[in-house]
Protein backbone atom coordinates (compact mmCIF):
# COMPACT_ATOMS: atom_id res chain seq x y z
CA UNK A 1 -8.16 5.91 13.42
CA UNK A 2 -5.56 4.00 14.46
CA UNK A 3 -7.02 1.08 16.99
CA UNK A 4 -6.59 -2.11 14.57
CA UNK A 5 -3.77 -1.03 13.39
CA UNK A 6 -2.11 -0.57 16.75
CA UNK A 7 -2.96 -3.79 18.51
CA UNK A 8 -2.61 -5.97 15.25
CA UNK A 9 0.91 -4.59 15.66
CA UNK A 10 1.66 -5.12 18.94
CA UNK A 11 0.68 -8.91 17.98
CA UNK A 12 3.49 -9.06 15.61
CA UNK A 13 1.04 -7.76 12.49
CA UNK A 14 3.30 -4.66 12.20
CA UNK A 15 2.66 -3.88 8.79
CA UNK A 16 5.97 -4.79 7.43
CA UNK A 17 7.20 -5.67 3.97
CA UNK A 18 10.09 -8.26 2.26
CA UNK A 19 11.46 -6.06 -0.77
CA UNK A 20 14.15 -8.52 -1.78
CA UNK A 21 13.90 -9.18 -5.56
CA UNK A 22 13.57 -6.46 -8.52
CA UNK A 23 10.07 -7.58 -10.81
CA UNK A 24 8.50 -5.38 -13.22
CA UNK A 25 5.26 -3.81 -12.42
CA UNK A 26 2.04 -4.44 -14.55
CA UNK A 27 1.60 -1.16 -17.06
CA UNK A 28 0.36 1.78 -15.34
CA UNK A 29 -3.54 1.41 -16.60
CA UNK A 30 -4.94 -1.59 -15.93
CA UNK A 31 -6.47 -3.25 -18.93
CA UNK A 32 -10.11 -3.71 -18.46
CA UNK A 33 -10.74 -1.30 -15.61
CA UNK A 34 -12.31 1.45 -17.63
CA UNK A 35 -15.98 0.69 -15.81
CA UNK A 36 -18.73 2.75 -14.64
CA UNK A 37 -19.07 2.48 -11.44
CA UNK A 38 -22.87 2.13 -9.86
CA UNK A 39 -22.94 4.86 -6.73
CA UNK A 40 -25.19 4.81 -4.14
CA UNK A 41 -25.49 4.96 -0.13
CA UNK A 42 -23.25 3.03 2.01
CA UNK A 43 -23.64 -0.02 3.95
CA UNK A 44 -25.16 0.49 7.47
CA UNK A 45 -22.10 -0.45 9.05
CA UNK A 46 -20.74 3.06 7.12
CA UNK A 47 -22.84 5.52 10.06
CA UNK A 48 -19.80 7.81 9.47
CA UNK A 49 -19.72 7.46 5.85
CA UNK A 50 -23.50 8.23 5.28
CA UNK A 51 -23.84 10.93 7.70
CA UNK A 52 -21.10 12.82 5.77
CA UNK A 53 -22.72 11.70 2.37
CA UNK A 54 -20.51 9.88 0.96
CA UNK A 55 -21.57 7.42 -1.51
CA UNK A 56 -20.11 3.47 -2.20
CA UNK A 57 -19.78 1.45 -4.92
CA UNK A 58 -17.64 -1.64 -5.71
CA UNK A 59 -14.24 -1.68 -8.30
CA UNK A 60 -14.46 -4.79 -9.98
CA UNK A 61 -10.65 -5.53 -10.27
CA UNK A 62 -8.60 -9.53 -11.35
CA UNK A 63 -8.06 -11.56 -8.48
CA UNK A 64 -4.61 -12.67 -10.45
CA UNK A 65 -3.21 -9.31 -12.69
CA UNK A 66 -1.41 -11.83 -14.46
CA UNK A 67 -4.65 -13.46 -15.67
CA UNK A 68 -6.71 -9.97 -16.08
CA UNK A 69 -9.58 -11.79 -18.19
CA UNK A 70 -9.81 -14.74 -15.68
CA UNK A 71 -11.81 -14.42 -12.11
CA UNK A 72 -12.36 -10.96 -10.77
CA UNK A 73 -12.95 -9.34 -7.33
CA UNK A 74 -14.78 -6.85 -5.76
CA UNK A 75 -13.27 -3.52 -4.36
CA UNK A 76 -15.25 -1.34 -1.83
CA UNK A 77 -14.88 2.16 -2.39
CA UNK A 78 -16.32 5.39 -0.97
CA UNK A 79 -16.02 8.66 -2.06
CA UNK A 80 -17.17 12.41 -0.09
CA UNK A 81 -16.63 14.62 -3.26
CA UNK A 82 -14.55 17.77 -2.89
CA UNK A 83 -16.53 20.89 -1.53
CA UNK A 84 -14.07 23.36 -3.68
CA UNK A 85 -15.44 22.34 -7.30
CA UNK A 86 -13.59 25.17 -8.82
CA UNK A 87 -10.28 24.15 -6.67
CA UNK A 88 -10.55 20.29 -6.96
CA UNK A 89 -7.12 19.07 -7.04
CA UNK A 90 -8.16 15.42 -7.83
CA UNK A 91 -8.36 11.96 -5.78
CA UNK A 92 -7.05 11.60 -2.47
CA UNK A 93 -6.85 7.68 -1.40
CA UNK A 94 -5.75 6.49 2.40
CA UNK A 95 -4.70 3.54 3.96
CA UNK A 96 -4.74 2.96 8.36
CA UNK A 97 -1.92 0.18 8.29
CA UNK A 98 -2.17 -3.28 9.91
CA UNK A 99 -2.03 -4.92 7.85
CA UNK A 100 -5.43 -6.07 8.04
CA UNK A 101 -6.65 -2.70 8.48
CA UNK A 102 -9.72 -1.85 6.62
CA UNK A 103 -10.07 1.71 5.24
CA UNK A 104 -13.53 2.33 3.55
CA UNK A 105 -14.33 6.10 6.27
CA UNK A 106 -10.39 6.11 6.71
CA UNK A 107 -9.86 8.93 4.66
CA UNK A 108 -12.95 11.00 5.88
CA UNK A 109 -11.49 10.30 9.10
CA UNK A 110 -8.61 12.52 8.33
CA UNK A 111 -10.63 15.64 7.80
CA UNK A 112 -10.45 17.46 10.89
CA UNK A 113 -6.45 17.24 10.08
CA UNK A 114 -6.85 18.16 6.46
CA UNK A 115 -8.93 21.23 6.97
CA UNK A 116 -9.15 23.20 4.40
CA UNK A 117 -7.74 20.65 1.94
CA UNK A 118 -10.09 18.00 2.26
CA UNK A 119 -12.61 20.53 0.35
CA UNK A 120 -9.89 20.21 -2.73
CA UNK A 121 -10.31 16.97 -3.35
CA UNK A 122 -12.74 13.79 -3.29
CA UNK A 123 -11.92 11.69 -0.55
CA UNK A 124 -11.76 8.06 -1.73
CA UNK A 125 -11.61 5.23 1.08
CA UNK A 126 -10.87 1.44 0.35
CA UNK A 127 -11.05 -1.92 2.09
CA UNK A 128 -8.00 -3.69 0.51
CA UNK A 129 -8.98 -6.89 -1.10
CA UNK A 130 -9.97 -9.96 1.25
CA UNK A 131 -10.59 -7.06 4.05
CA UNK A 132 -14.16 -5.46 5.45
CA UNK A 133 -16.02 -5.29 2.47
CA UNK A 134 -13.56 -6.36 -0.35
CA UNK A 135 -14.57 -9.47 -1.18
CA UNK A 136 -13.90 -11.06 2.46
CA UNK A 137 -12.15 -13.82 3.36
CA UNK A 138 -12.62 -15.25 6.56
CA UNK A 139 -10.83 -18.39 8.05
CA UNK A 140 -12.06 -21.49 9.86
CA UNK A 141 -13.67 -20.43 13.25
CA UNK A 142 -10.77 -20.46 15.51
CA UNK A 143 -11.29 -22.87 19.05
CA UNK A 144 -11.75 -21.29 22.41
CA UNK A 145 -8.52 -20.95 23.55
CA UNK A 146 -8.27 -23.16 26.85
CA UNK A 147 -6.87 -20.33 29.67
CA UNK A 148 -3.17 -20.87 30.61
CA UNK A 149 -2.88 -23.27 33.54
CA UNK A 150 -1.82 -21.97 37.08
CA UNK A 151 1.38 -22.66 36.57
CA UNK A 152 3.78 -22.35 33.54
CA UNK A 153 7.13 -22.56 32.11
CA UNK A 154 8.53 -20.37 29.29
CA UNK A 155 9.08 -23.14 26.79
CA UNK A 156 5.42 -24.43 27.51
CA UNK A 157 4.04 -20.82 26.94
CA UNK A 158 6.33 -20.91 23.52
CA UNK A 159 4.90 -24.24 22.39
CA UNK A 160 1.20 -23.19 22.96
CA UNK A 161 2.12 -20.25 20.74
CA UNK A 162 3.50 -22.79 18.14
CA UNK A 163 0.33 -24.69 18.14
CA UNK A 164 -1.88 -21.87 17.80
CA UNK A 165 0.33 -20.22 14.91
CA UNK A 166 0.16 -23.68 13.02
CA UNK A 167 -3.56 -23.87 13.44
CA UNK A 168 -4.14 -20.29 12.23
CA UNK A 169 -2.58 -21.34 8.89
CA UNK A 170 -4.13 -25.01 8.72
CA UNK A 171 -7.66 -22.86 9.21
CA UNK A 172 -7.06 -20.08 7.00
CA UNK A 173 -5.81 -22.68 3.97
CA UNK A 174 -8.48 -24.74 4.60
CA UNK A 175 -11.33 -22.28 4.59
CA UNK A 176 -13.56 -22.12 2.28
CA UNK A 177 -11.95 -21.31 -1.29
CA UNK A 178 -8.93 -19.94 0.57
CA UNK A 179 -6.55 -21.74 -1.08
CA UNK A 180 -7.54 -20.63 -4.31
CA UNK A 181 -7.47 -16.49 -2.92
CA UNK A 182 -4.55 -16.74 -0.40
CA UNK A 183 -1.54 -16.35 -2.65
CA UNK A 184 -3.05 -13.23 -4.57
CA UNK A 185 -3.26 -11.49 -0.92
CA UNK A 186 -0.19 -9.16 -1.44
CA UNK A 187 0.55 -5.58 -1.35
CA UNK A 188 1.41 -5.61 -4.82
CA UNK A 189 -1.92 -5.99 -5.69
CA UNK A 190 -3.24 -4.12 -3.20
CA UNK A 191 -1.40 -1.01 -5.16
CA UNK A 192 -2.72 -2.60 -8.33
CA UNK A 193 -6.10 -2.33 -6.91
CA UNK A 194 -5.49 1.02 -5.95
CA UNK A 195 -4.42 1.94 -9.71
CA UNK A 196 -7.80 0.28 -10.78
CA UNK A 197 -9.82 2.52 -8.30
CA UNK A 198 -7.79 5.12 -10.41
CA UNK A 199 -8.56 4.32 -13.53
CA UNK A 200 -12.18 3.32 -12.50
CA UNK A 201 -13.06 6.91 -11.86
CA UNK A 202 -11.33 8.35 -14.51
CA UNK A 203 -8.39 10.14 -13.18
CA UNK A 204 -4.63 10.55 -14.21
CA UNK A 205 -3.12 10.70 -11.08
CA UNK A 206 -4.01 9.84 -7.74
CA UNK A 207 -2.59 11.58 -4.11
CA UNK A 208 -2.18 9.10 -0.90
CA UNK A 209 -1.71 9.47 2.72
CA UNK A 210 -0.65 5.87 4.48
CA UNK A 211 0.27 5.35 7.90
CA UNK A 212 2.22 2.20 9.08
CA UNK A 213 1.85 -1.02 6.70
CA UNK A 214 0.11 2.24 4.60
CA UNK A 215 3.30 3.50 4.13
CA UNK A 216 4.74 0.44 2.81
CA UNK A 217 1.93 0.14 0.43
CA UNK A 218 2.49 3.89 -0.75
CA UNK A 219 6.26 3.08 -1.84
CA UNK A 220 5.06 0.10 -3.28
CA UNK A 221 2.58 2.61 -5.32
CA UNK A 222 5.21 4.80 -6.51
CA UNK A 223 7.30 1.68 -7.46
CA UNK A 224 4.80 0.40 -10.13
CA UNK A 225 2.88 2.89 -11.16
CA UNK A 226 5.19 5.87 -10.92
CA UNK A 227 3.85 8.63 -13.60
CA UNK A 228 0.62 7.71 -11.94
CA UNK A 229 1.46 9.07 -8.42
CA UNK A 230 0.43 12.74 -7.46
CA UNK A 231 0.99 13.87 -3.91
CA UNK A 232 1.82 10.81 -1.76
CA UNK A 233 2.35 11.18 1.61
CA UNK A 234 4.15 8.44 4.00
CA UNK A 235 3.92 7.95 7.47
CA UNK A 236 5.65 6.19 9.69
CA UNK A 237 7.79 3.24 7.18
CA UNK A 238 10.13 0.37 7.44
CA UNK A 239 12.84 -0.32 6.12
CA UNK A 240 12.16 -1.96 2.13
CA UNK A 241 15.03 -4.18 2.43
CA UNK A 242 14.06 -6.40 5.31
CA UNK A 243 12.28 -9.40 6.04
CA UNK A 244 9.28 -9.13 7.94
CA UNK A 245 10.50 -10.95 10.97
CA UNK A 246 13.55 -9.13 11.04
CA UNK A 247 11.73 -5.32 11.09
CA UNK A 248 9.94 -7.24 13.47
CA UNK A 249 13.38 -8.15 16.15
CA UNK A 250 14.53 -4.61 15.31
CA UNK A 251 11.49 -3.27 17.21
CA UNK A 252 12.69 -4.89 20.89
CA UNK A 253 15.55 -2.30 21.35
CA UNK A 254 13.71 0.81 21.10
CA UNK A 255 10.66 -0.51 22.65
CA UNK A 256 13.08 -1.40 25.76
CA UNK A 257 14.65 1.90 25.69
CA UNK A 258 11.03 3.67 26.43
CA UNK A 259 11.07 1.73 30.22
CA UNK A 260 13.35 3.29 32.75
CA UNK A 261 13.06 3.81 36.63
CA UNK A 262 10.89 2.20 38.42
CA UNK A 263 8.43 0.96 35.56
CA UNK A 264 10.84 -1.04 34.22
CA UNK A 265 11.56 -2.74 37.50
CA UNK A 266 8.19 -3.32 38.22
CA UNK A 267 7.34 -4.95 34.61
CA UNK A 268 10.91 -7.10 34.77
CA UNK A 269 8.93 -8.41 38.34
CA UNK A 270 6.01 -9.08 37.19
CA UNK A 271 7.30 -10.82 34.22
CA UNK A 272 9.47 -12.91 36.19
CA UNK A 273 6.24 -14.00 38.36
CA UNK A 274 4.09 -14.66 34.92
CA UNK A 275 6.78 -16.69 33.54
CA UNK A 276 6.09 -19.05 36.44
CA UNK A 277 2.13 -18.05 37.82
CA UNK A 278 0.16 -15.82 35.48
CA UNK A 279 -1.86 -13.26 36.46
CA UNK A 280 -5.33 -13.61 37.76
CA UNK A 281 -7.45 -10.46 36.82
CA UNK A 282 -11.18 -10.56 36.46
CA UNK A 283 -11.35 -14.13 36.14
CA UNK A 284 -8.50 -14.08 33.26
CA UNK A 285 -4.93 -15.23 33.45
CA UNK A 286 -2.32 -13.17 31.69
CA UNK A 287 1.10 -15.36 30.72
CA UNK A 288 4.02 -13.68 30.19
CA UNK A 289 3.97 -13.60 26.38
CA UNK A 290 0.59 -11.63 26.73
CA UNK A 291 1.74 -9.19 29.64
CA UNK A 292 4.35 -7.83 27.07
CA UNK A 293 2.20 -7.68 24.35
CA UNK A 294 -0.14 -5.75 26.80
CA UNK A 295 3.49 -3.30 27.20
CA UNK A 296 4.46 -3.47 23.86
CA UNK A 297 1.31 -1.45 23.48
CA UNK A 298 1.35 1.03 25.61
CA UNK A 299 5.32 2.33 25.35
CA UNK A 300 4.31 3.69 21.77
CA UNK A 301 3.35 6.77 22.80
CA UNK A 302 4.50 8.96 25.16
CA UNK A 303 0.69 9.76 26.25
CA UNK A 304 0.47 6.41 27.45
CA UNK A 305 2.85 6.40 30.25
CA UNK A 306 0.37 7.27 32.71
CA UNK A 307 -1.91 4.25 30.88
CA UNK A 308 1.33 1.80 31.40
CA UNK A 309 1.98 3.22 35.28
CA UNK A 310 -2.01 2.50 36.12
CA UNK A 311 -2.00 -0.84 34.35
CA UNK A 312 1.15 -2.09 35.99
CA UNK A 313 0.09 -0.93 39.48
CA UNK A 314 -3.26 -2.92 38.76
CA UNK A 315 -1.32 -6.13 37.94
CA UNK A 316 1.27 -5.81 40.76
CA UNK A 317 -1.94 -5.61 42.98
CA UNK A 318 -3.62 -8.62 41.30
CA UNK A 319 -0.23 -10.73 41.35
CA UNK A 320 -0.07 -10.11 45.67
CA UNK A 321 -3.43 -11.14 45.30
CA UNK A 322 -5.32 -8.33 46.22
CA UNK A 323 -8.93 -8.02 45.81
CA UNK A 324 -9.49 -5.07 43.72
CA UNK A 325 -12.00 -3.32 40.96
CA UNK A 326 -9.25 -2.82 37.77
CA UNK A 327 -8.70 1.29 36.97
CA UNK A 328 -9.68 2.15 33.05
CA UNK A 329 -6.80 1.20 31.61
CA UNK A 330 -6.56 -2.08 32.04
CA UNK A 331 -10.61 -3.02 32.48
CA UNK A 332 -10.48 -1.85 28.15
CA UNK A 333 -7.68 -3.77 27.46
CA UNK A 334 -8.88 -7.18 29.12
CA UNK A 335 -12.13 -5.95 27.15
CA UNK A 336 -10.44 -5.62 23.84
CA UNK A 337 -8.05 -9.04 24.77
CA UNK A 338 -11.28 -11.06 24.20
CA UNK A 339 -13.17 -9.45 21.30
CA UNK A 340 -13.65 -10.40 17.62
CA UNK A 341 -12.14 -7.48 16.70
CA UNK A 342 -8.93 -8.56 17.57
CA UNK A 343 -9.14 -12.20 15.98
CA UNK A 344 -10.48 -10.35 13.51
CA UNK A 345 -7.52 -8.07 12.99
CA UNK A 346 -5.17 -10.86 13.59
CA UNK A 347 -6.30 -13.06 11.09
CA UNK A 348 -6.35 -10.00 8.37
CA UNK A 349 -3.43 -8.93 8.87
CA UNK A 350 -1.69 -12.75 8.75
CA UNK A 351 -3.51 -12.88 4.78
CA UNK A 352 -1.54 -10.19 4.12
CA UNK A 353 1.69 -11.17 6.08
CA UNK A 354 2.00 -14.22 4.28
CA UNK A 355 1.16 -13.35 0.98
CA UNK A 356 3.90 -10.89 0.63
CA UNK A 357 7.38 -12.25 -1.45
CA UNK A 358 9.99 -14.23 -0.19
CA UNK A 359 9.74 -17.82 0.90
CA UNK A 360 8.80 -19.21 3.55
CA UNK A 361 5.72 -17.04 3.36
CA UNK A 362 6.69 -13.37 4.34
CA UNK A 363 10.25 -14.53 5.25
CA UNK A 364 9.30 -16.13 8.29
CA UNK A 365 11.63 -18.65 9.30
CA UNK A 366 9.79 -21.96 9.00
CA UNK A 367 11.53 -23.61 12.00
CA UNK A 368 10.37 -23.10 15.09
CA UNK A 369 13.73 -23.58 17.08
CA UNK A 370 14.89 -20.48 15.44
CA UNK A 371 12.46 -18.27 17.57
CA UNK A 372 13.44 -20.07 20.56
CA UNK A 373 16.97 -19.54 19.72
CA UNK A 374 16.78 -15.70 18.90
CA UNK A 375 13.71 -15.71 22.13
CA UNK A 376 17.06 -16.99 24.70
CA UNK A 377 19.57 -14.86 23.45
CA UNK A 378 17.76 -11.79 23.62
CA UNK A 379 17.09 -12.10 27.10
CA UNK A 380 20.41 -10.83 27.95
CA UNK A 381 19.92 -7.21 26.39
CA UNK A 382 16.08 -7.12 26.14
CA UNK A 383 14.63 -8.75 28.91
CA UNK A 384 11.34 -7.39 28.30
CA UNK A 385 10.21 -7.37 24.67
CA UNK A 386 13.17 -9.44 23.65
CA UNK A 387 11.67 -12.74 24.19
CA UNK A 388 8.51 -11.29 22.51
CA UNK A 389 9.74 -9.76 19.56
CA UNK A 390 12.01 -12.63 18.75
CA UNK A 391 9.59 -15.25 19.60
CA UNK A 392 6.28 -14.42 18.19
CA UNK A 393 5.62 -17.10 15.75
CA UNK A 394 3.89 -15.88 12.85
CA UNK A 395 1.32 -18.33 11.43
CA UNK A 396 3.53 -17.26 7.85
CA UNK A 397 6.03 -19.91 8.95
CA UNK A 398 3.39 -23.07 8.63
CA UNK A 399 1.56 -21.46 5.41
CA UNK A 400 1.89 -24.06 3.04
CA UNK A 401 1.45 -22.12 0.11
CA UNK A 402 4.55 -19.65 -1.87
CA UNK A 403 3.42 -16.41 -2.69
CA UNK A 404 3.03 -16.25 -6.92
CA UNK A 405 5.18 -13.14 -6.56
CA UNK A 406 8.59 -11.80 -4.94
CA UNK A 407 8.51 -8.75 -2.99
CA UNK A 408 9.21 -5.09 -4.42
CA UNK A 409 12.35 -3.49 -4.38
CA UNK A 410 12.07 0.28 -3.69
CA UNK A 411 14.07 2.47 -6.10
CA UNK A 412 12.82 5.59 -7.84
CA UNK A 413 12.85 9.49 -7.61
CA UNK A 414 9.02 10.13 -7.17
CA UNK A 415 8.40 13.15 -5.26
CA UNK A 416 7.38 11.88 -2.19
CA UNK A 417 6.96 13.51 1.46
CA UNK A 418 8.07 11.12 4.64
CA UNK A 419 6.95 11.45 8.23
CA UNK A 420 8.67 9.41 10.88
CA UNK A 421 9.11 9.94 14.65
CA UNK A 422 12.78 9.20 15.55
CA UNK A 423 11.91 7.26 18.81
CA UNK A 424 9.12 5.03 17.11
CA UNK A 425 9.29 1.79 18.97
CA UNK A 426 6.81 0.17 16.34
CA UNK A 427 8.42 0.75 13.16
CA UNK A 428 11.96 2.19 14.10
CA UNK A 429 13.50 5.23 12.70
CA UNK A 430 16.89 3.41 11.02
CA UNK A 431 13.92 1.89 8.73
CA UNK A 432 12.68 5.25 7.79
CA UNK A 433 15.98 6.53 6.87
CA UNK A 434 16.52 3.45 4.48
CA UNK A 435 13.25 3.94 2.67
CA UNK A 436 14.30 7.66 2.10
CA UNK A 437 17.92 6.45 0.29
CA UNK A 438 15.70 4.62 -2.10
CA UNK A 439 13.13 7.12 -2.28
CA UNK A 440 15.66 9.47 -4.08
CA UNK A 441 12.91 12.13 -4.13
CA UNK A 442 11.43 12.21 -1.08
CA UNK A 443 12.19 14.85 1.90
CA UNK A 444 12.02 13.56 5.73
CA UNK A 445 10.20 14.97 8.21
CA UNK A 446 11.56 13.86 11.66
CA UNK A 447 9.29 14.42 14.63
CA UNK A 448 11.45 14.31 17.71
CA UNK A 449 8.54 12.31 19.68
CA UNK A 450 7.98 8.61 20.98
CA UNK A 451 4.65 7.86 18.57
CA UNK A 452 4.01 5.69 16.16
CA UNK A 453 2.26 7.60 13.49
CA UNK A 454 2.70 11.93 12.88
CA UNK A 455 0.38 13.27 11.16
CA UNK A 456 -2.92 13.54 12.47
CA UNK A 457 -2.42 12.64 16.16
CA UNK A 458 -4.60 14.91 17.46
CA UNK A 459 -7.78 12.68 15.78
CA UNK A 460 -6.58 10.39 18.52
CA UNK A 461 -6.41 12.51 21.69
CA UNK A 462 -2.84 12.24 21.06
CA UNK A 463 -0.67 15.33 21.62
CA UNK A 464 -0.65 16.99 17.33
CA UNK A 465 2.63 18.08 16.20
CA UNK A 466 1.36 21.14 14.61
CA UNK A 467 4.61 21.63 12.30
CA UNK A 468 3.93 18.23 11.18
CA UNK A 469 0.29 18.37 10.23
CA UNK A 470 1.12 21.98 8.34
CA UNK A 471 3.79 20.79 6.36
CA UNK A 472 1.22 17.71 4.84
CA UNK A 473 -1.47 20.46 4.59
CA UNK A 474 0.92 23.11 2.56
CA UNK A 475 2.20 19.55 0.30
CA UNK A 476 -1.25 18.43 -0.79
CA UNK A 477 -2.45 22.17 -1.40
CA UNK A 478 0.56 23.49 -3.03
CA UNK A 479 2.01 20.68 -4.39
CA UNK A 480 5.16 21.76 -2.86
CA UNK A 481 7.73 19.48 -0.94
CA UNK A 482 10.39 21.27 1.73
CA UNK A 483 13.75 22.44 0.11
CA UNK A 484 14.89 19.92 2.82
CA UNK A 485 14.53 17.43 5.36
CA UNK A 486 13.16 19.10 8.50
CA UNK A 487 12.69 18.16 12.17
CA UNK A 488 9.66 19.09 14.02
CA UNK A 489 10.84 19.84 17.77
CA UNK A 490 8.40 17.97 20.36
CA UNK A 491 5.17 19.98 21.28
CA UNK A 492 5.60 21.53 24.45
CA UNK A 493 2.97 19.50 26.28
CA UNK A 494 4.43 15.87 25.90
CA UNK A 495 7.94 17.12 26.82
């Protein structure tokens, strides 16, 4: 459920959001969205969708809400109708994170977790605008990417990561009618496409579960459209008050607190060699800025430790050169470094990045020299992901275009129930707790876990934190949030 979402954030695409400046939302019923809506069998890509019959149609929605009778959009929707007609609760919308995630099956993909509830309402996937099946927008075919040379420096590996950042955005502008799309990629609209999916199929209310950059989007939801939201569930947020590069540097501190012992020697070694030789392994080389992406990965959750102890024994083998066949772990993730998918993911969740307020683009600091900076003076307390989370180089900071629209402050009371796991290494905890002061209705749920993500694990072969996944189920039933904020003790079988 939660692949793209997971490497797209290890690459920096954490879905992370600038709320800096207060702007009034559009009113709560989109005019011109009252459409009927032509069902019928998914696309072929949808295997999961059909099998459960579920049907598709589109949402024609404004590409600019400002200019509501000028060009539209299409909106790919799905819907597996509730199996408790007499119990039907309403709509129940989802979103995986990324960004760039796309989310047509995502919320069928939550049924084994919902149980019983799924039957009480229809389950209504999206691909957000620009994404999967949304109207996509695709950018200029990226080059091969020449391999790094045998030998290396860190500034050199910095500067190639420069150039490919600045021709991201030079292909993504250039694209096509990109220009002309690119600034009404924003997670303001996204929730305003979301309220036209609403209105589209004739419901007051609608309920949400978001994971990630989901989250985000779901406070964004209850911002504008508050007498509109039902039972919205967050998982796993940031904190609303941050620039996206920031959330992004607070990330290195937990991430380096999940190494210890002799794993964390081991990767300091091995980054010290890559920083000077990368790492020949099946006929690729791995630089330092991709071996820590590679760890950023796997220290999210605690079910990967065995994952990270395999792939670092691999790669200490392959850096004494060794001739060797690589275990699992690593043989998938050379496998996933060089699919489409993960261009794929990239590139979707930089439309998104960039579109969001603040200037430059997402907040990104425009000069490079600043990541350098903040890369060198975080080697001192963060030798590992220091120099990666401070000098990834979002393609945001050589956009060229302003987004139309300033981010969303978060402020209101809607009811709203909160998941976070207080040693999340992706998104960390301190942001959670600052969406909650805002959310002046919402109750916590702390899981005391190293995860990124809750609810739902087990859909993932991850370890479930049954407490967790009841207390959704009983919300979205009953209607009913906890008298308090709660903490979910760590299943007995990841302690």
């Amino acid at each position: 459920m939660r692949v793209v979402s997971a490497v797209t954030a290890g690459m920096g695409l954490v879905g992370l959001l600038a709320g800096t400046v207060v702007a009034a939302g559009p009113p709560d019923t989109p005019k011109g969205q009252v459409q009927k809506l032509s069902w019928g069998r998914c696309s072929a890509d949808q295997k999961e969708l059909n099998e459960a019959g579920a049907q598709c149609a589109k949402v024609t929605v404004p590409l600019d809400y400002a200019d509501p009778g000028g060009r539209t959009i299409k909106i790919a929707v799905s819907r597996v109708k509730a199996k408790s007609p007499g119990g039907r609760r309403g709509i129940l919308l989802s979103n995986p994170g990324g960004p760039g995630g796309t989310g047509l099956a995502n919320t069928l993909a939550l049924r084994p977790t919902l149980k019983d509830v799924a039957d009480r309402y229809d389950l209504i996937g999206f691909d957000p605008r620009f994404l999967g099946e949304s109207t996509p927008v695709t950018c200029g075919k990226a080059p091969r990417p020449a391999p790094p040379a045998e030998t290396t420096t860190p500034r050199e590996d910095f500067e190639r990561q420069v150039r490919a950042a600045r021709d991201t955005a030079r292909r993504c502008q250039e694209h096509g009618d990109n220009a002309a799309l690119l600034p009404h990629a924003s997670t303001r609209n996204v929730a305003r496409d979301m309220d036209a999916i609403r209105a589209a199929l004739g419901e007051r209310k609608l309920s949400y579960y978001g994971i990630s950059y989901g989250a985000d989007l779901g406070a964004v939801y209850t911002q504008l459209f508050p007498r509109r939201a039902d039972r919205i569930v967050l998982d796993s947020s940031t904190d609303p008050a941050a620039t996206q590069y920031e959330l992004f540097q607070r990330s290195g501190e937990p991430a380096e607190a999940a190494l210890d012992g002799q794993v964390r020697s081991d990767v300091r070694a091995l980054l010290d060699r890559a920083e000077r030789h990368p790492i020949a392994v099946k006929g690729q080389r791995l630089d330092a800025p991709l071996l820590r992406m590679i760890f950023k990965q796997l220290v999210q959750h605690e079910e990967n430790d065995p994952r990270l102890a395999s792939v670092v024994a691999d790669l200490k083998k392959a850096a004494a050169g060794e001739t060797f066949e690589p275990g699992p772990a690593l043989s998938g993730l050379l496998e996933l470094l060089s699919s489409p998918e993960l261009e794929s993911g990239m590139v979707g969740g930089a439309i998104f990045m960039c579109g969001d307020g603040g200037w430059p683009a997402g907040g990104w600091p425009e000069d490079p020299a600043t990541y350098w900076k903040n890369m060198q003076h975080s080697r001192a307390t963060q030798p590992v992901f220091g120099p990666y989370v401070n000098g990834m180089i979002a393609p945001c900071a050589f956009w060229g275009s302003e987004p139309r629209e300033p981010g969303t402050r978060i402020g209101n009371d809607v009811p709203v129930l909160m998941l976070q796991a207080r040693h999340d290494n992706n998104v960390p905890y301190e942001g959670a707790l600052a969406l909650h002061r805002k959310l002046t209705g919402s109750r916590l749920l702390t899981a005391d876990i190293r995860s990124h993500g809750v609810y739902g694990r087990g859909n993932d072969g991850l370890t479930p934190v049954p407490c967790a996944d009841r207390t959704v189920n009983s919300y979205l039933r009953d209607g009913k949030l906890p008298a308090a904020d709660l903490t979910c003790a760590k299943p007995e079988d990841v302690r």
